[in-house]
C-alpha atoms as a PDB file:
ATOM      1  CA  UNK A   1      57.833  72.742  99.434  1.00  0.00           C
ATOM      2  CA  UNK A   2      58.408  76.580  99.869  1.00  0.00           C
ATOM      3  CA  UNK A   3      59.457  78.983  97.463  1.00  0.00           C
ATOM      4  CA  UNK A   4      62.410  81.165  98.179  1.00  0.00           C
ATOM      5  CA  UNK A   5      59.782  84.453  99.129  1.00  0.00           C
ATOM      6  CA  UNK A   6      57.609  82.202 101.526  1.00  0.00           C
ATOM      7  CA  UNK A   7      60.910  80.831 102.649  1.00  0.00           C
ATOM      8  CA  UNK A   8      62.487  84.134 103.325  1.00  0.00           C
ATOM      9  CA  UNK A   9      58.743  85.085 104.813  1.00  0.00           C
ATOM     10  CA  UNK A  10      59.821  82.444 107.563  1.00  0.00           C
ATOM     11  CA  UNK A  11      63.183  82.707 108.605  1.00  0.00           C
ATOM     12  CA  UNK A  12      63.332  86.716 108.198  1.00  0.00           C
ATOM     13  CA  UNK A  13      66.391  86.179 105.522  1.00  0.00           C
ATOM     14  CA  UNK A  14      66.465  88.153 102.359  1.00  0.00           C
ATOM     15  CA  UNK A  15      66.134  86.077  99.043  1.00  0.00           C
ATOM     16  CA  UNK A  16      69.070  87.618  98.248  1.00  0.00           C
ATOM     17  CA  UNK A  17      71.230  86.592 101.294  1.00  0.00           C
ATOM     18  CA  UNK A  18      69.657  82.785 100.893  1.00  0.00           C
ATOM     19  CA  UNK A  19      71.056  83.097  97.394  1.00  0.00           C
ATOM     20  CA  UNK A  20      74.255  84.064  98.944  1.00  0.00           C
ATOM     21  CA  UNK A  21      73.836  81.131 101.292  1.00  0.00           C
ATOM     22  CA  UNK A  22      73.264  79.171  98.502  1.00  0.00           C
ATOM     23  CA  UNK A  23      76.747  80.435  96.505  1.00  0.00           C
ATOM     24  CA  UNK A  24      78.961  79.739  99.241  1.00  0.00           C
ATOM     25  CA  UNK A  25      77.737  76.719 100.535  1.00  0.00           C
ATOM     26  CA  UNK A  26      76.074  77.192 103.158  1.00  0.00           C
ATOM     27  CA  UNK A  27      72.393  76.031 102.342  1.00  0.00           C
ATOM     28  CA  UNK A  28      71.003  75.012  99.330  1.00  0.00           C
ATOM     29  CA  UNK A  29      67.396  74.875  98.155  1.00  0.00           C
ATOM     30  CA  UNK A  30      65.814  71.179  98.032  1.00  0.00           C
ATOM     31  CA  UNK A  31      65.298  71.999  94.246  1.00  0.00           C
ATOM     32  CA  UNK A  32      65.528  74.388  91.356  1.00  0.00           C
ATOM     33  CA  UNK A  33      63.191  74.336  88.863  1.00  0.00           C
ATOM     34  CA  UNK A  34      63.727  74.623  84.852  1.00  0.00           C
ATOM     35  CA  UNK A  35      62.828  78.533  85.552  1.00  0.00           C
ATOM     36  CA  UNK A  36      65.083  78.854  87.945  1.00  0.00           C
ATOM     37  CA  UNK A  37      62.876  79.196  91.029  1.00  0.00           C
ATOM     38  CA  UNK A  38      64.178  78.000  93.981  1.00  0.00           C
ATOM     39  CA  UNK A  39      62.137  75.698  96.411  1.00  0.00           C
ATOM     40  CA  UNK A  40      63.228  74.627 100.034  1.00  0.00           C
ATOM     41  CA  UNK A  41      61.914  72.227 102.507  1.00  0.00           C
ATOM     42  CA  UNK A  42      60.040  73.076 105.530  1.00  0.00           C
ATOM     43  CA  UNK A  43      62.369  71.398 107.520  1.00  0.00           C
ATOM     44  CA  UNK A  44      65.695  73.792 106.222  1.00  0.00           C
ATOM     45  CA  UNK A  45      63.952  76.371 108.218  1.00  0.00           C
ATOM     46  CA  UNK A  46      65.950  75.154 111.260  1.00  0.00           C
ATOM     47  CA  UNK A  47      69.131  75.428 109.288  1.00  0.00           C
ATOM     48  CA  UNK A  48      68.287  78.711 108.316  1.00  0.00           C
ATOM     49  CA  UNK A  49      67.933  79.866 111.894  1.00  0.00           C
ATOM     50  CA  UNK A  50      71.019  78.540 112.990  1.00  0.00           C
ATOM     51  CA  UNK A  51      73.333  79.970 110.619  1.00  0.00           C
ATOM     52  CA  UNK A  52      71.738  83.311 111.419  1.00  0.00           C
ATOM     53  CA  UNK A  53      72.196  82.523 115.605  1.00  0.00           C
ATOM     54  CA  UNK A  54      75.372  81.772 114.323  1.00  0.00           C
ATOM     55  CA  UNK A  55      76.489  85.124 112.906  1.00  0.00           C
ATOM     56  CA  UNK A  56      74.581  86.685 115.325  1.00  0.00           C
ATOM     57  CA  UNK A  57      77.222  85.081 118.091  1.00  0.00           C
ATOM     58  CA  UNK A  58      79.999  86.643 115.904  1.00  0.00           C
ATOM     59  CA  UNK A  59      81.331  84.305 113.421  1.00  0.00           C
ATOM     60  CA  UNK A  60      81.727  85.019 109.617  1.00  0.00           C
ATOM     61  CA  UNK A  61      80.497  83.086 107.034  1.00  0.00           C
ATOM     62  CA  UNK A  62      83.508  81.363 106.462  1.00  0.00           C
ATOM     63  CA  UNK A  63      83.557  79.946 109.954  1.00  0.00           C
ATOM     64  CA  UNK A  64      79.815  79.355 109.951  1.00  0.00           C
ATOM     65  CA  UNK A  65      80.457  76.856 107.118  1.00  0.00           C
ATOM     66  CA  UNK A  66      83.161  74.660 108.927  1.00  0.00           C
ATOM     67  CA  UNK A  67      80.923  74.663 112.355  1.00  0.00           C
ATOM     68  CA  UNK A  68      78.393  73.556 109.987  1.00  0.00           C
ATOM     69  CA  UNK A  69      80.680  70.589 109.142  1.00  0.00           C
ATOM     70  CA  UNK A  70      81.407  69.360 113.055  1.00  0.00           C
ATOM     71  CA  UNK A  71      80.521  67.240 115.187  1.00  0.00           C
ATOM     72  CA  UNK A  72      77.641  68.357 118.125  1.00  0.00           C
ATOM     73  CA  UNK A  73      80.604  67.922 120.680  1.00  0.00           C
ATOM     74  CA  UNK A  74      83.260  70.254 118.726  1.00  0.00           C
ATOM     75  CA  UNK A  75      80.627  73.024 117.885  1.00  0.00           C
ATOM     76  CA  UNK A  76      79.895  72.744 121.692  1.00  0.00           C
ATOM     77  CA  UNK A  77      83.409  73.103 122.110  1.00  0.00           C
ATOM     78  CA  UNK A  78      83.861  76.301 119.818  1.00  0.00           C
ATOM     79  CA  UNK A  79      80.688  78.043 120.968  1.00  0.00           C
ATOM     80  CA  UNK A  80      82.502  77.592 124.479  1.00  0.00           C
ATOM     81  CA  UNK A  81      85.301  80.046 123.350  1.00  0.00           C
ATOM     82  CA  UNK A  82      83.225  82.022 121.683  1.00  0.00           C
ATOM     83  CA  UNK A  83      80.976  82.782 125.150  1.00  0.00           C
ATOM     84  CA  UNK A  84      84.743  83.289 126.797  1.00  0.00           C
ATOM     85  CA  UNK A  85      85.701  85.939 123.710  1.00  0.00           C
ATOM     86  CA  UNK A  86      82.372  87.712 124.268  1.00  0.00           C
ATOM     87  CA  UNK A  87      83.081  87.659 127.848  1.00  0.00           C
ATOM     88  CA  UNK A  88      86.368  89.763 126.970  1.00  0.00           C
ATOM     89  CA  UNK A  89      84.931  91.941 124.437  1.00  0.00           C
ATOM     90  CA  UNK A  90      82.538  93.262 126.991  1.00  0.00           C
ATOM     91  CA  UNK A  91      84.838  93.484 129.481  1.00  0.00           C
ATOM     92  CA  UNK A  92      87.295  95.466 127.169  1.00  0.00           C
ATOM     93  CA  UNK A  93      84.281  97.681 126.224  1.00  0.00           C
ATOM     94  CA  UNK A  94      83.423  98.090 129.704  1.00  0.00           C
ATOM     95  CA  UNK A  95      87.154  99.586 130.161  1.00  0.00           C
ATOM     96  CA  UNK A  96      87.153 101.724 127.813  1.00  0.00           C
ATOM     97  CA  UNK A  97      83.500 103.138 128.549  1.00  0.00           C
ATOM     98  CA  UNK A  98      84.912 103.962 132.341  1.00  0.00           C
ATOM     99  CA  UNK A  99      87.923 105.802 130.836  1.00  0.00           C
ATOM    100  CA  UNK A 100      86.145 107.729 128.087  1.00  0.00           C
ATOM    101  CA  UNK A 101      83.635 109.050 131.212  1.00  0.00           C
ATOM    102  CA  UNK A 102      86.894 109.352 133.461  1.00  0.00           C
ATOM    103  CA  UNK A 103      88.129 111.508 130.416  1.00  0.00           C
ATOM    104  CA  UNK A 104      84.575 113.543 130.215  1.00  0.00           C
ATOM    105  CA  UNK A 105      84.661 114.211 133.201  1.00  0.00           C
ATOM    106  CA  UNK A 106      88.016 115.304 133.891  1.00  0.00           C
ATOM    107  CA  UNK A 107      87.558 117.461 131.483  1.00  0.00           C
ATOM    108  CA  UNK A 108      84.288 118.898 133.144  1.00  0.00           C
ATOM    109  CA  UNK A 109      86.479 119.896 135.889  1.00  0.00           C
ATOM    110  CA  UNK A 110      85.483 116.204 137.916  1.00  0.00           C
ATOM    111  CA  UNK A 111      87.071 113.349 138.671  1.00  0.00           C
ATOM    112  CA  UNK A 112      85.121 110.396 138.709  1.00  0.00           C
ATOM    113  CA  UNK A 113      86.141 108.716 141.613  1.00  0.00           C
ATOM    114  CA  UNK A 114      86.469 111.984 144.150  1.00  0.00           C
ATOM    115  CA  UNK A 115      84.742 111.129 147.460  1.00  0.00           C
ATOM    116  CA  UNK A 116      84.537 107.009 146.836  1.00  0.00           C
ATOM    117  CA  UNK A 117      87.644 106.250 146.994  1.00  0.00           C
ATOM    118  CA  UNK A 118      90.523 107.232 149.785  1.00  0.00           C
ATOM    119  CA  UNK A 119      93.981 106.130 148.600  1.00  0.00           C
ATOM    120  CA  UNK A 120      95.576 105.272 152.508  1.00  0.00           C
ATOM    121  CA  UNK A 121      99.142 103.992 152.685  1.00  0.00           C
ATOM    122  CA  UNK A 122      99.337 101.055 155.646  1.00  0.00           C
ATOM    123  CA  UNK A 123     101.422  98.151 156.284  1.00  0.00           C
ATOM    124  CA  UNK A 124     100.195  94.653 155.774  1.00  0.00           C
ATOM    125  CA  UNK A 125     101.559  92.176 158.483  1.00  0.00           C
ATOM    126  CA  UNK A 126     103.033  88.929 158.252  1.00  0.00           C
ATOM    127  CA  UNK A 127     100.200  86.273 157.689  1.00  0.00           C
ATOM    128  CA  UNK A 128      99.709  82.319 158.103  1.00  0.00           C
ATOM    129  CA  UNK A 129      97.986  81.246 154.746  1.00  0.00           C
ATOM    130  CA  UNK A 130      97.082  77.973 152.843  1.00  0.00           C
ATOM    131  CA  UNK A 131      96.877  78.717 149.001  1.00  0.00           C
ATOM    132  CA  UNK A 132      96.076  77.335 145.719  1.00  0.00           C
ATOM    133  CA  UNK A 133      98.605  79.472 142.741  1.00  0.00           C
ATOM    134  CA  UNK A 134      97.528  78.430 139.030  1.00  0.00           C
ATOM    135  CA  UNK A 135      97.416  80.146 135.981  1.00  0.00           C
ATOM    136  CA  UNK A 136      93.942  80.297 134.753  1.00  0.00           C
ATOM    137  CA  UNK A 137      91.360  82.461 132.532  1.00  0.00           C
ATOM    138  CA  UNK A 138      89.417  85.228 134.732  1.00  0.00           C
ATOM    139  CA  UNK A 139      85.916  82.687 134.353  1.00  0.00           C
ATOM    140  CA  UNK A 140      87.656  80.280 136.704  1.00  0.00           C
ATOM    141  CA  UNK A 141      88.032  81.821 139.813  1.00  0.00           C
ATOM    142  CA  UNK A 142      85.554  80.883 141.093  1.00  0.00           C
ATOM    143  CA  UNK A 143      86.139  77.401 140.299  1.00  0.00           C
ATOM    144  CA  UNK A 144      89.712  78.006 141.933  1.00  0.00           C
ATOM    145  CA  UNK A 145      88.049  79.370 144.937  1.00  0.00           C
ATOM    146  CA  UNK A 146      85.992  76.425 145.437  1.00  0.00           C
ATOM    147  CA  UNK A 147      89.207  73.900 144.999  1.00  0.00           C
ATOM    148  CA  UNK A 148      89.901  76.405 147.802  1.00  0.00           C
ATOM    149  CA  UNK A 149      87.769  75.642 150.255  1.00  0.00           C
ATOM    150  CA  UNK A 150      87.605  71.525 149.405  1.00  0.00           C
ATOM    151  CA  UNK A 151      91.556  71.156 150.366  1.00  0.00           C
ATOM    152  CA  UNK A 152      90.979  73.371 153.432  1.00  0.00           C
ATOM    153  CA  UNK A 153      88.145  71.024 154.614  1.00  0.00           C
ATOM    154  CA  UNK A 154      90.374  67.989 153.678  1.00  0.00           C
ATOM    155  CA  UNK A 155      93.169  69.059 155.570  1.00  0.00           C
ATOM    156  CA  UNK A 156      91.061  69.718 158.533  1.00  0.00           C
ATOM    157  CA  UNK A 157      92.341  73.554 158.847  1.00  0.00           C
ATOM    158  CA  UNK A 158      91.128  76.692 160.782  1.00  0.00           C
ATOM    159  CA  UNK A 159      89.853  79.675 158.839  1.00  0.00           C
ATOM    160  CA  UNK A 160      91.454  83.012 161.173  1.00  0.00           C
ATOM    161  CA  UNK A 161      91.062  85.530 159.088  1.00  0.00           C
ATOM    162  CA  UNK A 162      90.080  86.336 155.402  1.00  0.00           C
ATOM    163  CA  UNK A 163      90.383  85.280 151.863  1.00  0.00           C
ATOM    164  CA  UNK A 164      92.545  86.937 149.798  1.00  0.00           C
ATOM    165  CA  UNK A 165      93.791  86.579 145.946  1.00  0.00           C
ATOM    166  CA  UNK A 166      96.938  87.749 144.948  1.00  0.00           C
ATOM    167  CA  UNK A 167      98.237  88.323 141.237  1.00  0.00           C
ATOM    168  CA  UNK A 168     100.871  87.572 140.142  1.00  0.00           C
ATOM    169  CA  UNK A 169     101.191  87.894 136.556  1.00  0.00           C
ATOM    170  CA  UNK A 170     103.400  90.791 135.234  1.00  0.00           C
ATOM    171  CA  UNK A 171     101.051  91.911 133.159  1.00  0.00           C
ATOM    172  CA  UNK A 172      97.125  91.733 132.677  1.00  0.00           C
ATOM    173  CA  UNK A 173      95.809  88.632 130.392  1.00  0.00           C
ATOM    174  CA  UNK A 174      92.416  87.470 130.886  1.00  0.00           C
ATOM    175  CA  UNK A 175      93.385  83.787 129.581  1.00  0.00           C
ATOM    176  CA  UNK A 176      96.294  83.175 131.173  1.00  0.00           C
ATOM    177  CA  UNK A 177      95.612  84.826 134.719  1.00  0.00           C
ATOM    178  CA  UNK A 178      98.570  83.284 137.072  1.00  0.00           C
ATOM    179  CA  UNK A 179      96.780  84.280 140.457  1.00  0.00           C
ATOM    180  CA  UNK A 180      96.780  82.392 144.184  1.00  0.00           C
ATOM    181  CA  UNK A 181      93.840  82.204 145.912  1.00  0.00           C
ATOM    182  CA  UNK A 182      94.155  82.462 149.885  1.00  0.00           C
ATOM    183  CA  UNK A 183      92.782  82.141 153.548  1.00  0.00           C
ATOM    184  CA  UNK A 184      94.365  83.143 156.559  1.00  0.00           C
ATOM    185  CA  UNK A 185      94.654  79.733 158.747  1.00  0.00           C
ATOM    186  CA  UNK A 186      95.953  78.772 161.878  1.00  0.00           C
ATOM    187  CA  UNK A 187      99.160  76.630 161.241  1.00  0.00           C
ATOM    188  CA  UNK A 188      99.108  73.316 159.990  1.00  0.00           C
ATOM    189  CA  UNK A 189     100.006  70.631 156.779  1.00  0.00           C
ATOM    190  CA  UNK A 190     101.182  72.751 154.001  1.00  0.00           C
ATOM    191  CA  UNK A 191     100.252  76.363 154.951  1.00  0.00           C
ATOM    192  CA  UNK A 192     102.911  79.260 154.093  1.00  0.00           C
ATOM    193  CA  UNK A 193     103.856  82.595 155.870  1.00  0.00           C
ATOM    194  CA  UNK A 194     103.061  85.781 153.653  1.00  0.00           C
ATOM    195  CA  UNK A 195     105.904  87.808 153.681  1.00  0.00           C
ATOM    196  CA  UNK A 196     104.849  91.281 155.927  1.00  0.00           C
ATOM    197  CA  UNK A 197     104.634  94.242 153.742  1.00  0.00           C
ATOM    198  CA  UNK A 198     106.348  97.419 155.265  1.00  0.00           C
ATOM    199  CA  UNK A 199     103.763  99.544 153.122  1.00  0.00           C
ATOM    200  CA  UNK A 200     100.222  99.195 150.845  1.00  0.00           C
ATOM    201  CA  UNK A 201      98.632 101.662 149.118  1.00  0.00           C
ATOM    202  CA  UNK A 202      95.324 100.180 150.172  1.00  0.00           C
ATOM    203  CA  UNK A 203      91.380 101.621 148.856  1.00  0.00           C
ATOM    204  CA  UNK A 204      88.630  99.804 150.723  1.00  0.00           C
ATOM    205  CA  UNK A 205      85.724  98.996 147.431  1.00  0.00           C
ATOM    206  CA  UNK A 206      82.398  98.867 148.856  1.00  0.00           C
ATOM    207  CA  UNK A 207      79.957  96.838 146.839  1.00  0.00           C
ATOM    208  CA  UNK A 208      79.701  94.249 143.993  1.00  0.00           C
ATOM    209  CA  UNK A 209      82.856  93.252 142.670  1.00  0.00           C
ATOM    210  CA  UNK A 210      82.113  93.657 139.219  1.00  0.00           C
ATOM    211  CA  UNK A 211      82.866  97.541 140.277  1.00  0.00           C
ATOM    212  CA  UNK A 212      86.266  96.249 141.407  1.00  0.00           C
ATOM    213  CA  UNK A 213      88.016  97.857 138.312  1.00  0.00           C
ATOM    214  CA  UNK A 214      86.565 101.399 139.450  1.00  0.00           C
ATOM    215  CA  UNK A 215      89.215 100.633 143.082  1.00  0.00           C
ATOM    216  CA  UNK A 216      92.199  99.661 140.400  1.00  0.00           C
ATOM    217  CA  UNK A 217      91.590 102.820 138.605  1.00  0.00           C
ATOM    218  CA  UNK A 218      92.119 104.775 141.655  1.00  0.00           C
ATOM    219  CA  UNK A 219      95.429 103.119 142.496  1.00  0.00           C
ATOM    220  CA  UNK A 220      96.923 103.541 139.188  1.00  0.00           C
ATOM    221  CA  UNK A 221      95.853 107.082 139.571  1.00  0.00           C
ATOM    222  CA  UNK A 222      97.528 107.594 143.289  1.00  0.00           C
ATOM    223  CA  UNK A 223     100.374 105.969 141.801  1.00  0.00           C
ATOM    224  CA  UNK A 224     100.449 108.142 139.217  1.00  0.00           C
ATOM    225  CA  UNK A 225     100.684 111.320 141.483  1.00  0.00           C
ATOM    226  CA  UNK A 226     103.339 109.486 143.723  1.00  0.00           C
ATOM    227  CA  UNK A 227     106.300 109.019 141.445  1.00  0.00           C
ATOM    228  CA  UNK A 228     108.184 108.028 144.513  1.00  0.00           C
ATOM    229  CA  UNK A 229     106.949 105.303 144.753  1.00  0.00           C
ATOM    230  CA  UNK A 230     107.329 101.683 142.870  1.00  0.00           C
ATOM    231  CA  UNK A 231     105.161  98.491 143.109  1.00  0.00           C
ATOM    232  CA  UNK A 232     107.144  95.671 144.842  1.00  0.00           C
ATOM    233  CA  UNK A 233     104.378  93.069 145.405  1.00  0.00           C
ATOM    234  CA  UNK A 234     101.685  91.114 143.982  1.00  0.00           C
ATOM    235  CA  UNK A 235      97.977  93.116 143.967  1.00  0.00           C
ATOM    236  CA  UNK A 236      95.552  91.762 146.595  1.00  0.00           C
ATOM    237  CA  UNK A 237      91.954  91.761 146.610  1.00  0.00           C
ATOM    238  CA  UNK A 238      90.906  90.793 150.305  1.00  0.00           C
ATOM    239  CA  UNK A 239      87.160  90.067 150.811  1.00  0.00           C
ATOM    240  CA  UNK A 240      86.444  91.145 154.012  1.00  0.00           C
ATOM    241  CA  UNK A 241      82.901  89.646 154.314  1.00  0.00           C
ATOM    242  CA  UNK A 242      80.912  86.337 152.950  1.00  0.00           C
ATOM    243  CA  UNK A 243      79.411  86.840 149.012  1.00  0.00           C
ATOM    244  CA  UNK A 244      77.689  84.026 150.080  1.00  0.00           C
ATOM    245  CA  UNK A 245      75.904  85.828 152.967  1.00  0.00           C
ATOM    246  CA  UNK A 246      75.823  89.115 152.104  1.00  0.00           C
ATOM    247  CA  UNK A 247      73.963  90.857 150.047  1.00  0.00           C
ATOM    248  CA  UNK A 248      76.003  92.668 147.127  1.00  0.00           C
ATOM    249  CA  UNK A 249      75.687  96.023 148.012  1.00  0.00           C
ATOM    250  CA  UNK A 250      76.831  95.291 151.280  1.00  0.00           C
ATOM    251  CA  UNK A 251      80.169  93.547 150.141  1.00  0.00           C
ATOM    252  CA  UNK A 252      83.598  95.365 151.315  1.00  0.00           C
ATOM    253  CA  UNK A 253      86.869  94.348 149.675  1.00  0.00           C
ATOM    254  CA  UNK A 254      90.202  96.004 150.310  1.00  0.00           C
ATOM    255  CA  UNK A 255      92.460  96.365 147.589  1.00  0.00           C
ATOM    256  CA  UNK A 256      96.300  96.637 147.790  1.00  0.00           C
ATOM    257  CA  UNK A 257      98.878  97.369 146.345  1.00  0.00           C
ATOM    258  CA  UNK A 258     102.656  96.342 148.238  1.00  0.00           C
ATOM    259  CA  UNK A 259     104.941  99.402 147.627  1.00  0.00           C
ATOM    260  CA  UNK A 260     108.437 100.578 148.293  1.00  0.00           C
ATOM    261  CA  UNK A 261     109.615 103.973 148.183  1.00  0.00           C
ATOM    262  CA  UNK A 262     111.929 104.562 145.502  1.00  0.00           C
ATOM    263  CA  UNK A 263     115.401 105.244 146.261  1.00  0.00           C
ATOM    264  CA  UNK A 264     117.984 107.582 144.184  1.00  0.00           C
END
């Protein structure tokens, strides 16, 4: 048996958070004596650990008690989500870190993304495409990419030009992401025509496409300077070489956005 200070020695947890442990639940000492000194098993050091991995990942103690309760498969299931929700905090933080340095440096007189990124305005022609449309959170693209490629092998079709995914949600959720992955084809069983688009206000983003945000933030800002002109298509991110074959760096995606000048 341990006492509480060799016990707290172990796990690096304060005898007074075990006793707060203890209070609400969460892990109580194999036995107290008539003095009131607590003694734990050797073996409640795992338990120990895991409720602190467990706040650690984000959870309160409230919620650390009912995972405590579950089954392995339903904690799997929760810790899941909570990997997903970390996934979006980041991203979120990530956002706002590239806006407060926009801001900074705006302010310095810069702009961020001067000399990286050329807004051009070009048309986007008519295209032959099969495509996959679903709505789907952000960490299964690539999952939708690779139902993708399977149906385009089944169907025994001819890749002529690039992949592409369009989005078409009206608004940004990371959950809930309804988005159509692409590839140009020659014709045949269930491919589509993409409509032509008479005008894009296109940026080509040169590198790995976690930067693709930075190529977003300079179309929002050329749209901002161009009143006269409205969205009137889905966004497209066209890959315009392998990430399979190439190294990161090297990667080149166009990004575009269908527009329409606005009439009075």
């Amino acid at each position: 048996m341990l006492t509480i200070g060799e016990f707290s020695r172990l796990c690096r947890v304060s005898p007074r958070m075990l006793r707060y442990y203890e209070s609400q639940g969460l892990l109580q000492p194999e036995t107290v004596g008539e003095n009131g000194y607590r003694y734990y098993k050797q073996e409640q050091l795992a338990d120990a650990l895991w409720i602190g991995h467990l706040r650690r990942y984000g959870f309160t103690l409230a919620e650390v008690k009912e995972l405590l309760k579950l089954p392995e498969d339903e904690l799997l299931r929760r810790l899941h989500r909570r990997r997903l929700d970390a996934h979006y905090e980041i991203y979120r933080l990530q956002e706002k870190l590239r806006e407060l340095e926009a801001d900074i440096l705006q302010m310095e007189g810069k702009t961020m993304l001067e000399g990286k990124y050329q807004v051009i305005l070009m048309p986007d022609p008519e295209q032959t495409v099969f495509g996959i449309r679903r709505t789907v959170p952000v960490s299964k693209f690539h999952d939708l990419f690779q139902e993708l490629w399977g149906e385009i092998a089944r169907r025994g079709l001819k890749q002529t030009g690039p992949v592409q995914m369009l989005y078409h949600s009206e608004e940004f959720d990371y959950e809930n992401a309804d988005v159509e992955v692409q590839v140009v084809v020659a014709p045949g069983p269930d491919t589509t025509v993409k409509p032509a688009y008479d005008a894009c206000a296109t940026v080509l983003h040169k590198g790995s496409y976690d930067g693709l945000p930075g190529a977003y933030e300079a179309l929002a800002a050329w749209m901002a300077t161009h009143p006269g002109y409205r969205i009137c298509g889905p966004a497209i991110d066209r890959y315009l070489n392998d990430p399979d074959n190439t190294p990161p760096e090297e990667l080149a995606t166009g990004v575009l956005f269908p527009v329409e000048k606005v009439t009075k």
